[in-house]
C-alpha atoms as a PDB file:
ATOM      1  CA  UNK A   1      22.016 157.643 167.297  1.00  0.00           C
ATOM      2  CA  UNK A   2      19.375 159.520 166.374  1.00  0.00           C
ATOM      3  CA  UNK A   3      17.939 160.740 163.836  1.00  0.00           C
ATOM      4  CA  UNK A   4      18.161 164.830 163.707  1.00  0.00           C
ATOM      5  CA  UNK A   5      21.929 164.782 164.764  1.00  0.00           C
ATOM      6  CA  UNK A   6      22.839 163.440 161.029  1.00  0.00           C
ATOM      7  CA  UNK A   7      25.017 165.872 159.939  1.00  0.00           C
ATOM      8  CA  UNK A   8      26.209 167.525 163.034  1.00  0.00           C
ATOM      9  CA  UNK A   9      30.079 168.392 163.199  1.00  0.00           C
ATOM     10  CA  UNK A  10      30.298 165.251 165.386  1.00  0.00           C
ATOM     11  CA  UNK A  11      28.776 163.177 161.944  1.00  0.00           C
ATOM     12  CA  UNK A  12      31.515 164.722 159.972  1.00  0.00           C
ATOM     13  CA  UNK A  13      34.751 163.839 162.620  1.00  0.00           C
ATOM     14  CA  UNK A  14      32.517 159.922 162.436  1.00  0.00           C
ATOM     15  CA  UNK A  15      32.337 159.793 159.078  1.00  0.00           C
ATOM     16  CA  UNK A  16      35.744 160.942 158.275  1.00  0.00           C
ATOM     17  CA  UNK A  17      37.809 158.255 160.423  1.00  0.00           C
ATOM     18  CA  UNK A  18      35.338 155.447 158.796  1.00  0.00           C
ATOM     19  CA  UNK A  19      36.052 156.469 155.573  1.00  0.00           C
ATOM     20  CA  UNK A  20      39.908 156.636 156.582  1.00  0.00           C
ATOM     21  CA  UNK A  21      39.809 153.409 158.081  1.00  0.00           C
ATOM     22  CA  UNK A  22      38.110 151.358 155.431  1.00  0.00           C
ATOM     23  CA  UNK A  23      40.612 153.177 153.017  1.00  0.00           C
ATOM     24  CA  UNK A  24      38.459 155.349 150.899  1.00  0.00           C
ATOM     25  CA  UNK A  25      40.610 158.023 151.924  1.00  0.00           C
ATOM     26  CA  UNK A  26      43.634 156.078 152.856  1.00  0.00           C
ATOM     27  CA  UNK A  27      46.853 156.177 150.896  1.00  0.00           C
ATOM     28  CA  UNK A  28      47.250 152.659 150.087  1.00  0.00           C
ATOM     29  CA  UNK A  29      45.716 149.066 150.660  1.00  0.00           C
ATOM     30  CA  UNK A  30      42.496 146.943 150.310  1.00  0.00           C
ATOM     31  CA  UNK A  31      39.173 149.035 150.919  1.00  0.00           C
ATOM     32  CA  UNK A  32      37.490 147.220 153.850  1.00  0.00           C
ATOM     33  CA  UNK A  33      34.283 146.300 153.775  1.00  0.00           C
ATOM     34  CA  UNK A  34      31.684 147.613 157.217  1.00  0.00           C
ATOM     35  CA  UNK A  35      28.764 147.046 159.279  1.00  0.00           C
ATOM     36  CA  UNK A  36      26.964 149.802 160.555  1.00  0.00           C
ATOM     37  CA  UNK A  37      24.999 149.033 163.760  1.00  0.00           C
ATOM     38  CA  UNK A  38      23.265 152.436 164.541  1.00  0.00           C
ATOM     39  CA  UNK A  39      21.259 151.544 167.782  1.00  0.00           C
ATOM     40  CA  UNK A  40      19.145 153.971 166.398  1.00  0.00           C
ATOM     41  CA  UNK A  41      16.808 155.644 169.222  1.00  0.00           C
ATOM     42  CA  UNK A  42      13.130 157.689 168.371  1.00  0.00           C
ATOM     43  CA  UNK A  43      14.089 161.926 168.147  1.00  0.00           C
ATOM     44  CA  UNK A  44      14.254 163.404 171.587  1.00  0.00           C
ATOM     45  CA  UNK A  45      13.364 167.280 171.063  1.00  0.00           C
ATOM     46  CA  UNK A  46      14.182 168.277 174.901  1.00  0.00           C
ATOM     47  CA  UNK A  47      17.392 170.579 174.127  1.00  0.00           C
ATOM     48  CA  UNK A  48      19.403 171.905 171.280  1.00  0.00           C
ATOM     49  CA  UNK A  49      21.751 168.634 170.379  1.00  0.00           C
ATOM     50  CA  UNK A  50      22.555 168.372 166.879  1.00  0.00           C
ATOM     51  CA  UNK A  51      22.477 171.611 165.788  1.00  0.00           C
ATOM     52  CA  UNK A  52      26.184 171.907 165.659  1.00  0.00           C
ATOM     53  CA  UNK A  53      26.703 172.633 162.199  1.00  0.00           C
ATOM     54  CA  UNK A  54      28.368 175.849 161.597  1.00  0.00           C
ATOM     55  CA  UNK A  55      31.198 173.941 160.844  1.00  0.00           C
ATOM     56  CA  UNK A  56      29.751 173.386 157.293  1.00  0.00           C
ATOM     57  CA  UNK A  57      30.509 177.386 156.594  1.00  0.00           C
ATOM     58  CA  UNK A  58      34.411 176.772 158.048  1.00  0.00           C
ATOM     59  CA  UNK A  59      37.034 175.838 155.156  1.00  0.00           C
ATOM     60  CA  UNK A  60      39.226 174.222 157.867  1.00  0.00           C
ATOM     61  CA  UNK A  61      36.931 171.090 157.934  1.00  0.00           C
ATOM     62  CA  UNK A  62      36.243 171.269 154.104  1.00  0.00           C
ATOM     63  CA  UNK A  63      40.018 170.738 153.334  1.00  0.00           C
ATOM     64  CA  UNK A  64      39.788 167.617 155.553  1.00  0.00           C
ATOM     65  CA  UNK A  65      37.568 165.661 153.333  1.00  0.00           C
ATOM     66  CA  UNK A  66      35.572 167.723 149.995  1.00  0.00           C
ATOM     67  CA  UNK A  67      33.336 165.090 149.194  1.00  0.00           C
ATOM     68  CA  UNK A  68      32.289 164.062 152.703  1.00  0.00           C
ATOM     69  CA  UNK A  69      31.924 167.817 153.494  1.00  0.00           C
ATOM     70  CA  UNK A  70      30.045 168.812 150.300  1.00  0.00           C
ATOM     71  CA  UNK A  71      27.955 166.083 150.795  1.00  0.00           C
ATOM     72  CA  UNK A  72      26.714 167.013 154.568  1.00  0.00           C
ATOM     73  CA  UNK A  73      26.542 170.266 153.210  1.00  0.00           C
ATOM     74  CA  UNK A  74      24.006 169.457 150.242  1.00  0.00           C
ATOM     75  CA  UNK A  75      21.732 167.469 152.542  1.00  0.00           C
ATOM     76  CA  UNK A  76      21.492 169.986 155.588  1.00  0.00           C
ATOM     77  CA  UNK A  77      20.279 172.465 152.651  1.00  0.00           C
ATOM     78  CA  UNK A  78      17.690 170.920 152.060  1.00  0.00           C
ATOM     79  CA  UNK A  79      16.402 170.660 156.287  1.00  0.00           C
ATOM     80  CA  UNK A  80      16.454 166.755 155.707  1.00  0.00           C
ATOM     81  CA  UNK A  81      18.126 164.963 158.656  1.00  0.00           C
ATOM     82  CA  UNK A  82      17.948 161.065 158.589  1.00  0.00           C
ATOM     83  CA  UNK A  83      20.675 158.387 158.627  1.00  0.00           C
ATOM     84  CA  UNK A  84      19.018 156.903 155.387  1.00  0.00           C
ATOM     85  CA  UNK A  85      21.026 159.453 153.828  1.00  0.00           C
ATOM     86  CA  UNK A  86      24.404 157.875 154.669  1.00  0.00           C
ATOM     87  CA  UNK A  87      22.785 154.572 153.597  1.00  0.00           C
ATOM     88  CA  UNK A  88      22.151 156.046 149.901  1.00  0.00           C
ATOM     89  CA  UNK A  89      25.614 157.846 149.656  1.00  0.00           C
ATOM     90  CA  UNK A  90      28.451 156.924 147.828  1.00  0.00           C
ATOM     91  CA  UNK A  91      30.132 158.430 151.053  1.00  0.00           C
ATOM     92  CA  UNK A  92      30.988 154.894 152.721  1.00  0.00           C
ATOM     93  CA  UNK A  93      31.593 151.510 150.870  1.00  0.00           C
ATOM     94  CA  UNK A  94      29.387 150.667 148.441  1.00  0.00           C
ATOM     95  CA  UNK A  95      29.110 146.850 149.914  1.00  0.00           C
ATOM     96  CA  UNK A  96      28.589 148.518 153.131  1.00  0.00           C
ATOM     97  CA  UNK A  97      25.706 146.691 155.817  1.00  0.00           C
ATOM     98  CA  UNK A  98      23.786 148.896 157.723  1.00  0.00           C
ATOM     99  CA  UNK A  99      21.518 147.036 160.595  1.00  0.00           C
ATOM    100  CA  UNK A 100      18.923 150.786 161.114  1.00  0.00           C
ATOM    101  CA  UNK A 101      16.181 148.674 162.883  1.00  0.00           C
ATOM    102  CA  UNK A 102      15.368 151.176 166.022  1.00  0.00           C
ATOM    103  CA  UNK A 103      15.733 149.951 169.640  1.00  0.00           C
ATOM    104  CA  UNK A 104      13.153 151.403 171.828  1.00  0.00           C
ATOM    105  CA  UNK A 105      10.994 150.434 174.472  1.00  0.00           C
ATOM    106  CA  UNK A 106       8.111 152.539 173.617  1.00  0.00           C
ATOM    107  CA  UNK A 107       4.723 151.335 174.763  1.00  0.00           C
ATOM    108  CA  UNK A 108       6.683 148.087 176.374  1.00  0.00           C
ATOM    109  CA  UNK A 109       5.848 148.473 180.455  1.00  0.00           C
ATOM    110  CA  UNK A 110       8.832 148.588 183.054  1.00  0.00           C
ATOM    111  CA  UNK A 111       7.117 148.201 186.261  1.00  0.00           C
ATOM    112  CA  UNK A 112       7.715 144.190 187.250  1.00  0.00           C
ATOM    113  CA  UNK A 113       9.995 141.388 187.051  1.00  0.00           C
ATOM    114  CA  UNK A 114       8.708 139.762 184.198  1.00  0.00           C
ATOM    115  CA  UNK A 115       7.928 143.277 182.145  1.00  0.00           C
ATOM    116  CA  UNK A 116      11.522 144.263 182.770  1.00  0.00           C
ATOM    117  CA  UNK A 117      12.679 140.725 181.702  1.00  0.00           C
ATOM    118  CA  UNK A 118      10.572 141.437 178.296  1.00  0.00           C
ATOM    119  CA  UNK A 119      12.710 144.192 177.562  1.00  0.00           C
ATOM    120  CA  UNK A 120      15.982 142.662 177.662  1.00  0.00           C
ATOM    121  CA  UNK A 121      14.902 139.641 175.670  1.00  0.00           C
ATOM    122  CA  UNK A 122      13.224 141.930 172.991  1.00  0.00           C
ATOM    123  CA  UNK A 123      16.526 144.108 173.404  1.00  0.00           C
ATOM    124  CA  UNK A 124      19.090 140.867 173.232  1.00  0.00           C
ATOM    125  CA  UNK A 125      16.906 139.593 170.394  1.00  0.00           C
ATOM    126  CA  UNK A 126      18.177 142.681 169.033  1.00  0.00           C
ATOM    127  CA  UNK A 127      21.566 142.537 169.344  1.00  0.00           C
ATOM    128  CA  UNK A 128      21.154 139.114 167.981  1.00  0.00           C
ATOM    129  CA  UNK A 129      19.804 140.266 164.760  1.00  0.00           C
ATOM    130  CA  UNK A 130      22.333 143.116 164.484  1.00  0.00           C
ATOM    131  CA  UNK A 131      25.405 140.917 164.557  1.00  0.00           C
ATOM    132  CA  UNK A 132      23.825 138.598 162.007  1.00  0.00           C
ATOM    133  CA  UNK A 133      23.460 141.586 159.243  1.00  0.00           C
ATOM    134  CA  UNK A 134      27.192 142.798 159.930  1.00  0.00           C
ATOM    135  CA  UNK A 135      28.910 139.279 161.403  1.00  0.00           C
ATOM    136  CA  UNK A 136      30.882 138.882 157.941  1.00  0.00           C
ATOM    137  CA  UNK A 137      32.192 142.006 157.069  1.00  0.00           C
ATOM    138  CA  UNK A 138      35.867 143.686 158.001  1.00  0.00           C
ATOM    139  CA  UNK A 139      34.668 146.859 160.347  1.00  0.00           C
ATOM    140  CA  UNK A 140      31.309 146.763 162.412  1.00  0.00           C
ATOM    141  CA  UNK A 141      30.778 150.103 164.000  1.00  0.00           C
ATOM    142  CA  UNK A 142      28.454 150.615 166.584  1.00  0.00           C
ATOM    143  CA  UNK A 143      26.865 154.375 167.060  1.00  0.00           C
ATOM    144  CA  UNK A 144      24.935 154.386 170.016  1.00  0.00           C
ATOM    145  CA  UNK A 145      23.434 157.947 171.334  1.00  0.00           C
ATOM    146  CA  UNK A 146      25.753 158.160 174.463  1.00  0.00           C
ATOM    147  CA  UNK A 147      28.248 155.673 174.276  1.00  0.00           C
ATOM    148  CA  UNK A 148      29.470 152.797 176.240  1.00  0.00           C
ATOM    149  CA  UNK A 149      27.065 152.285 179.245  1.00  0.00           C
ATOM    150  CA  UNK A 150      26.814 153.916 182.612  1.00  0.00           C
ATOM    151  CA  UNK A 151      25.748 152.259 186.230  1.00  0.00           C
ATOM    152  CA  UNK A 152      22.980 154.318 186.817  1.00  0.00           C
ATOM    153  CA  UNK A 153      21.544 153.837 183.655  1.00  0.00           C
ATOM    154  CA  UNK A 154      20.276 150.092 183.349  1.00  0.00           C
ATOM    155  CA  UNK A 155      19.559 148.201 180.098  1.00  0.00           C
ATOM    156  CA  UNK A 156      15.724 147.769 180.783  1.00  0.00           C
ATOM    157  CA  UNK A 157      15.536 151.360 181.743  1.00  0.00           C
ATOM    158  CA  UNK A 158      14.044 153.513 179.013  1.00  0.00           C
ATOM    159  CA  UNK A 159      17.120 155.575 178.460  1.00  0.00           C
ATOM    160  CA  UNK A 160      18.870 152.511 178.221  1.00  0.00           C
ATOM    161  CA  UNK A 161      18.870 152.110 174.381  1.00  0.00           C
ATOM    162  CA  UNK A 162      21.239 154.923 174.254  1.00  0.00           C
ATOM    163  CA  UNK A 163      23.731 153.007 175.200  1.00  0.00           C
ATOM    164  CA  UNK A 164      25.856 149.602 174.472  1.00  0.00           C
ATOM    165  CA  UNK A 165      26.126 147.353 177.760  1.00  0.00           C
ATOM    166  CA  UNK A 166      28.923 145.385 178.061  1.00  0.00           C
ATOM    167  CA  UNK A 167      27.496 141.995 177.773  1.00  0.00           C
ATOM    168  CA  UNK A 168      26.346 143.261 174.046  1.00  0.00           C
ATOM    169  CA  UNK A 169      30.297 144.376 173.843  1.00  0.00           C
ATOM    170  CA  UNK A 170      31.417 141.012 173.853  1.00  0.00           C
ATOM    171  CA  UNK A 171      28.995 139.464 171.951  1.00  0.00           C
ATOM    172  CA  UNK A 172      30.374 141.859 169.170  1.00  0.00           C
ATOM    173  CA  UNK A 173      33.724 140.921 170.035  1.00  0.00           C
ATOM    174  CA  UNK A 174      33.124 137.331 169.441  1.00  0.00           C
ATOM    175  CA  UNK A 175      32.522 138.006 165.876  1.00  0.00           C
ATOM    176  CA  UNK A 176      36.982 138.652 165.919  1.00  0.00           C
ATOM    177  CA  UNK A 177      36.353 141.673 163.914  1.00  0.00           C
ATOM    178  CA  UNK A 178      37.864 144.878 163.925  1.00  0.00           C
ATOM    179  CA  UNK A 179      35.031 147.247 166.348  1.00  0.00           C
ATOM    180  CA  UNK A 180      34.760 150.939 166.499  1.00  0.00           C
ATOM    181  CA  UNK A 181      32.269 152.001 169.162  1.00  0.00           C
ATOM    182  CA  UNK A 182      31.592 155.572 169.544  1.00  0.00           C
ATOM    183  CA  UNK A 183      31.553 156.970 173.284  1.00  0.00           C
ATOM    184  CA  UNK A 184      30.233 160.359 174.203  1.00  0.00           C
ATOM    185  CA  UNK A 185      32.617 162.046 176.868  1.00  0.00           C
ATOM    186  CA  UNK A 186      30.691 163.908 179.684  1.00  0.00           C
ATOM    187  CA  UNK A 187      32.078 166.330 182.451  1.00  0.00           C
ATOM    188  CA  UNK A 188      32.763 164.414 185.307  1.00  0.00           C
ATOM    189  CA  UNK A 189      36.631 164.359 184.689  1.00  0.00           C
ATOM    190  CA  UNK A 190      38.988 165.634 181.692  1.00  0.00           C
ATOM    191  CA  UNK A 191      38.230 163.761 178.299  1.00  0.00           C
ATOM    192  CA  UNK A 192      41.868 162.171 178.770  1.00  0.00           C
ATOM    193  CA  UNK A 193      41.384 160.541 182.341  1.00  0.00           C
ATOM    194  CA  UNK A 194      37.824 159.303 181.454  1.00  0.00           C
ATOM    195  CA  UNK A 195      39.288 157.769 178.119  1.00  0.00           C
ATOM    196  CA  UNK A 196      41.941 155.892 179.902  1.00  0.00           C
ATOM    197  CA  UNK A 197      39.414 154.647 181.813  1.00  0.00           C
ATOM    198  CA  UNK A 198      37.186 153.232 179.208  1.00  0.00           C
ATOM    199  CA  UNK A 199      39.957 152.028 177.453  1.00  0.00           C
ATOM    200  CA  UNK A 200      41.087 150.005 180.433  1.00  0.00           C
ATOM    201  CA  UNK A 201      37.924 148.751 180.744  1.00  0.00           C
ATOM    202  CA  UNK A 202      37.513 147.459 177.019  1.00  0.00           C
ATOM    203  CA  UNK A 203      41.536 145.951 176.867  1.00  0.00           C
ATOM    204  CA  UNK A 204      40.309 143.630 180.331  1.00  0.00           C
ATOM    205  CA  UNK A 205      37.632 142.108 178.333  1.00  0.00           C
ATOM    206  CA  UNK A 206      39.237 141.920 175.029  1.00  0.00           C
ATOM    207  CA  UNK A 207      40.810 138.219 174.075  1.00  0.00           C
ATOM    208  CA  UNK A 208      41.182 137.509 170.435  1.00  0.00           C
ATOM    209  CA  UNK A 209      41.376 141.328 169.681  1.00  0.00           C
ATOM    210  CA  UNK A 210      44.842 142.708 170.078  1.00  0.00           C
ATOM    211  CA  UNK A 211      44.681 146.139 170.910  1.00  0.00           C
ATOM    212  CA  UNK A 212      42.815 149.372 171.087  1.00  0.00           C
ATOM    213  CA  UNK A 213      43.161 153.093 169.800  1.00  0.00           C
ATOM    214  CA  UNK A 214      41.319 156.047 171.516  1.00  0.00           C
ATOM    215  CA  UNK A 215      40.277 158.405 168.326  1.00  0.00           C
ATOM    216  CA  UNK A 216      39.119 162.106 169.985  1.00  0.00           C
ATOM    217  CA  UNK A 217      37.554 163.909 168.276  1.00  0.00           C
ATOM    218  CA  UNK A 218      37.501 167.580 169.989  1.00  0.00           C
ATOM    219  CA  UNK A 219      35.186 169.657 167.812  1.00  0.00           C
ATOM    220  CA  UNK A 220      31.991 170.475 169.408  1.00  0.00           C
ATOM    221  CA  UNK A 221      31.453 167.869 172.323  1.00  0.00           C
ATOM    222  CA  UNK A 222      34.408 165.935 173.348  1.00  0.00           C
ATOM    223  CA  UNK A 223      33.605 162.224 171.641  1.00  0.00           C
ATOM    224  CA  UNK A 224      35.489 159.422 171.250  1.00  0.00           C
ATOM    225  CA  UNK A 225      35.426 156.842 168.611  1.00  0.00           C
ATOM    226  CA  UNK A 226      37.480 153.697 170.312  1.00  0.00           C
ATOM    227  CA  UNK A 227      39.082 151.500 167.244  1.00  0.00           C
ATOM    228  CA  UNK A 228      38.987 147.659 168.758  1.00  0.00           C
ATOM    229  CA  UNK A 229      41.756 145.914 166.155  1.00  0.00           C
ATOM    230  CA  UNK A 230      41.254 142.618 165.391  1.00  0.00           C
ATOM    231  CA  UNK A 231      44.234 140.342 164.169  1.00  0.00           C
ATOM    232  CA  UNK A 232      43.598 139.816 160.579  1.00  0.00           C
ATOM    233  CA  UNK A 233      44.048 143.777 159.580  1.00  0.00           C
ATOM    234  CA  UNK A 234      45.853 145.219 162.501  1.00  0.00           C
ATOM    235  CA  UNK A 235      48.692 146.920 160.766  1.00  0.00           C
ATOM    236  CA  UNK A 236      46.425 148.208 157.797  1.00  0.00           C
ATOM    237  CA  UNK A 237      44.122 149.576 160.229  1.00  0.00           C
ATOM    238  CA  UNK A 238      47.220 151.595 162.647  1.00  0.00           C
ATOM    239  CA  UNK A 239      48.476 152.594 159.332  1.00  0.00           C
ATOM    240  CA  UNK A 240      45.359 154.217 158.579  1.00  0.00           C
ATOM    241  CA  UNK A 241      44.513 155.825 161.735  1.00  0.00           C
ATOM    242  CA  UNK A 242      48.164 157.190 162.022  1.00  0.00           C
ATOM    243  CA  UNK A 243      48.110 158.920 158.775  1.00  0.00           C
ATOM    244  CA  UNK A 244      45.912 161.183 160.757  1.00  0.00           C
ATOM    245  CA  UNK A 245      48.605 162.629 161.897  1.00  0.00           C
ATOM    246  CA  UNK A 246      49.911 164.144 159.216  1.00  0.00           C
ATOM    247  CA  UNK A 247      46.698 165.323 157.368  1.00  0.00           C
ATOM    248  CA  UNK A 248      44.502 168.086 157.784  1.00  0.00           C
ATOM    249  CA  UNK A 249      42.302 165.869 160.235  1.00  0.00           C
ATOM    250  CA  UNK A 250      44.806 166.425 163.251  1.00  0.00           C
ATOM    251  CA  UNK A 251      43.280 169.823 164.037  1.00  0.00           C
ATOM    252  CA  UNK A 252      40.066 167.690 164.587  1.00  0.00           C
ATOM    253  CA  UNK A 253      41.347 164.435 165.769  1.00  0.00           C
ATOM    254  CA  UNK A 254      43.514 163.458 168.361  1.00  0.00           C
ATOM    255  CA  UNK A 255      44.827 159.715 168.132  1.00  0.00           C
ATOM    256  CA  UNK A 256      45.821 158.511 171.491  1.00  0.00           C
END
């Protein structure tokens, strides 16, 4: 995640199923509590990411959620883009945990084995502390910039903070909570055959969880948000995600 994409049209589709799934917007149930774990990377300014937000003039994504999208709305007028927002909302739970510590490699050197093995204990210290703020609560999203990671990228590299390795997966997964990991979809395939993919990959690693539900959302850049269910609230959580379906959200999100 970073920084100036808070509030983009991809925001509002993220923000939307969370507050669905946690039952703010729900039609029934206990509200369940969440950990946000942003892997929050420094501002790139290289290209024109995050300025998808013409959606905030369209009634067809105010309908979907009026206090979510009035919200976005009143902080983009003001030119202000920073996750902190979120964090002072009412938008999400108020008992809501959000671990915003950045994770960056900046002025840590890369070139040798033992300055490469720096960075992935400073970078599993990391992960350490993140599951410790979020460990006890019902939902534990994790927003990295890209998504799940990629083989040419590695986890020492300097782009590698944009991503969640798989070895930080299932240390998540240990905690037997319910995981939603957002996963940006590139074009190398169709956003169908590279979700089945990733989703094949997450159900072999997955052993106390029970299943998983792709969540596209197809406004802007294809993303995917992939809901990891965990035992203890497996049918409140389905329930949730399949009242999508018949709400104003299914012209933004697909449930697969």
């Amino acid at each position: 995640m970073q920084n100036r994409y808070f509030g983009d049209v991809g925001d509002f589709g993220k923000y939307g199923l969370l507050r669905k799934l946690t039952g703010i917007t729900a039609s029934g149930g206990p509200q369940l509590s969440l950990g946000v774990v942003w892997y929050l990377v420094p501002d790139e300014g290289h290209n024109d990411d995050g300025k998808h937000v013409s959606y905030l003039q369209k009634q067809e994504y105010a309908i979907c959620d009026q206090e979510l999208y009035g919200t976005l709305r009143h902080y983009l007028g003001n030119h202000d883009r920073q996750v902190g927002h979120i964090q002072r909302s009412s938008l999400l739970p108020s008992t809501t945990e959000f671990f915003d510590q950045p994770l960056t490699f900046s002025g840590m050197p890369i070139i040798g084995k033992a300055e490469r093995e720096a960075r992935l204990s400073m970078r599993a210290k990391w992960v350490g502390q993140a599951i410790e703020a979020v460990r006890n609560l019902d939902i534990i999203f994790l927003d990295p910039d890209n998504g799940l990671e990629i083989k040419s990228v590695k986890a020492h590299a300097d782009k590698g903070p944009k991503y969640v390795y798989w070895s930080e997966l299932d240390r998540f997964l240990s905690t037997s909570k319910t995981l939603v990991v957002y996963h940006h979809l590139n074009r190398t395939m169709p956003s169908l055959d590279q979700i089945r993919i990733r989703q094949a990959e997450i159900e072999a690693r997955i052993e106390t969880h029970t299943a998983v539900t792709p969540v596209l959302f197809k406004r802007g850049s294809h993303r995917v948000f992939f809901v990891i269910h965990a035992p203890e609230h497996e049918l409140l959580t389905k329930a949730r995600i399949e009242e999508i379906h018949a709400s104003s959200w299914s012209q933004h999100l697909d449930v697969l």
